[in-house]
C-alpha atoms as a PDB file:
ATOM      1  CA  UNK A   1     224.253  69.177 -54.929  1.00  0.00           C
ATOM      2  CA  UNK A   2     226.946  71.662 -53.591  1.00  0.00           C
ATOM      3  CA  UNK A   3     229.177  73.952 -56.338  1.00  0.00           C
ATOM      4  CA  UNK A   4     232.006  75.226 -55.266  1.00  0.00           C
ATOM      5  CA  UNK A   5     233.634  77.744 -57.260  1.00  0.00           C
ATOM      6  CA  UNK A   6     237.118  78.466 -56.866  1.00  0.00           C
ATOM      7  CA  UNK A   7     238.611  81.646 -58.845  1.00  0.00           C
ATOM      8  CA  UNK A   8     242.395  81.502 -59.034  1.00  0.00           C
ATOM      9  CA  UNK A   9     245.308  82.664 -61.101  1.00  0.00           C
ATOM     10  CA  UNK A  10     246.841  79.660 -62.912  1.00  0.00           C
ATOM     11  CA  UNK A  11     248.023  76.158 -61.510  1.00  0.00           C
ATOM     12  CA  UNK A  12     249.366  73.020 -62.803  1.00  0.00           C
ATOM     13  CA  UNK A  13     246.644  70.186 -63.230  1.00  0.00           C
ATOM     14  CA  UNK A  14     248.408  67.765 -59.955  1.00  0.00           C
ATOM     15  CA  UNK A  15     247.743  71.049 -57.874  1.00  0.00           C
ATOM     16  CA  UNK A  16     244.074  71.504 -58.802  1.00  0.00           C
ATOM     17  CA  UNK A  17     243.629  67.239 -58.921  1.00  0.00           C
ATOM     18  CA  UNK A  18     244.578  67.999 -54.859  1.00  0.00           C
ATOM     19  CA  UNK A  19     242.910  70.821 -54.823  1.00  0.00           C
ATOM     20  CA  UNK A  20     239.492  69.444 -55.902  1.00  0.00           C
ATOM     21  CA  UNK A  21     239.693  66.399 -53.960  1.00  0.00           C
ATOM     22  CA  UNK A  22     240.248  68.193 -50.602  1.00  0.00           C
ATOM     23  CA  UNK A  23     237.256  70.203 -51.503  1.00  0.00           C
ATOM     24  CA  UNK A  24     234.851  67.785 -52.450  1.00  0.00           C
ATOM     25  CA  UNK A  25     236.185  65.441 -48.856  1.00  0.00           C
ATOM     26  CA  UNK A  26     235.624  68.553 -47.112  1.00  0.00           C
ATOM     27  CA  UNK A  27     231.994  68.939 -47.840  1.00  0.00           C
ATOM     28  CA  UNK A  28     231.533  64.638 -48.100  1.00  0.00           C
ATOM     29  CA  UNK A  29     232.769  64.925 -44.079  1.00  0.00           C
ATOM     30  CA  UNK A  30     230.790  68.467 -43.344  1.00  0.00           C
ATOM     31  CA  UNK A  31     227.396  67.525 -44.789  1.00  0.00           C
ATOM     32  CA  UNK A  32     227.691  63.893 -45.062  1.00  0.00           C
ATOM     33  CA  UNK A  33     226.715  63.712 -48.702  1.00  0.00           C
ATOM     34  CA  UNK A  34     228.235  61.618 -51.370  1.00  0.00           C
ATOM     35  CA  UNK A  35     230.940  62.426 -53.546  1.00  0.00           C
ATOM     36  CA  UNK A  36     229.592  62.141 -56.635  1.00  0.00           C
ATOM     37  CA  UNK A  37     227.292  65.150 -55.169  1.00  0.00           C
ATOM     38  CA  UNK A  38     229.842  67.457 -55.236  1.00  0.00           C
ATOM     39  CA  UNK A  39     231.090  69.939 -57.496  1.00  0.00           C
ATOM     40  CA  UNK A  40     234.379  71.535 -58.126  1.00  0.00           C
ATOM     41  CA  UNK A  41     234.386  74.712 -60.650  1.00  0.00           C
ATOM     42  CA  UNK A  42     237.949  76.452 -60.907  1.00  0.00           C
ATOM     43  CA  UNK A  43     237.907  79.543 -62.899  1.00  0.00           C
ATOM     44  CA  UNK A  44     241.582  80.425 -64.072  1.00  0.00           C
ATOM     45  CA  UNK A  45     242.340  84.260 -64.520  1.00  0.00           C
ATOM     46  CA  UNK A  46     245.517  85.365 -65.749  1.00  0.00           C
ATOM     47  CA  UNK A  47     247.789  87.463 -63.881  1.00  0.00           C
ATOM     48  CA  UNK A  48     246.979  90.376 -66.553  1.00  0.00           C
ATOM     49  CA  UNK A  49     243.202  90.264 -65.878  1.00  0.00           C
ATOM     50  CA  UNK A  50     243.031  91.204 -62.402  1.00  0.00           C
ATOM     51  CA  UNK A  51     244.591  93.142 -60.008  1.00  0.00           C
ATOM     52  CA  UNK A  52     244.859  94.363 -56.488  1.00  0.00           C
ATOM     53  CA  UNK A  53     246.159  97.269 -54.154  1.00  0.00           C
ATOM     54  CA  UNK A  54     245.337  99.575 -57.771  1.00  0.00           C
ATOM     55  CA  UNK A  55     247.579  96.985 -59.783  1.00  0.00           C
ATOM     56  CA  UNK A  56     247.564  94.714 -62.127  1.00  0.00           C
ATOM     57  CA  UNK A  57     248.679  91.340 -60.760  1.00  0.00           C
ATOM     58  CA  UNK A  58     251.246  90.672 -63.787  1.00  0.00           C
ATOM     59  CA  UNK A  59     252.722  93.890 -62.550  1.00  0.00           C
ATOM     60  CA  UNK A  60     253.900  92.796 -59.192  1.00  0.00           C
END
């Protein structure tokens, strides 16, 4: 059973619906597995809990 863990900042739930379905046909057509096999994890951060370039992401 694949998991597939996606860490992101914040996204409207139609986004992530596409999001997770293109995932899980991704790995149905790669490994030829069934759907229901396939897991979709999206971790949210906000944009003041990470950062990049020695900033926070809020910040830019």
């Amino acid at each position: 059973m694949p998991i597939v863990t996606i860490q992101q900042g914040p996204r409207d739930a139609e986004l992530k619906r596409e999001l997770v379905k293109r995932v899980t046909d991704a790995f149905v057509d790669a490994y030829r597995i069934p759907a229901e096999t396939v897991q979709v994890w999206i971790h949210e951060v906000p944009a003041d809990s990470w950062g990049a370039a020695g900033k926070l992401t809020a910040d830019k």
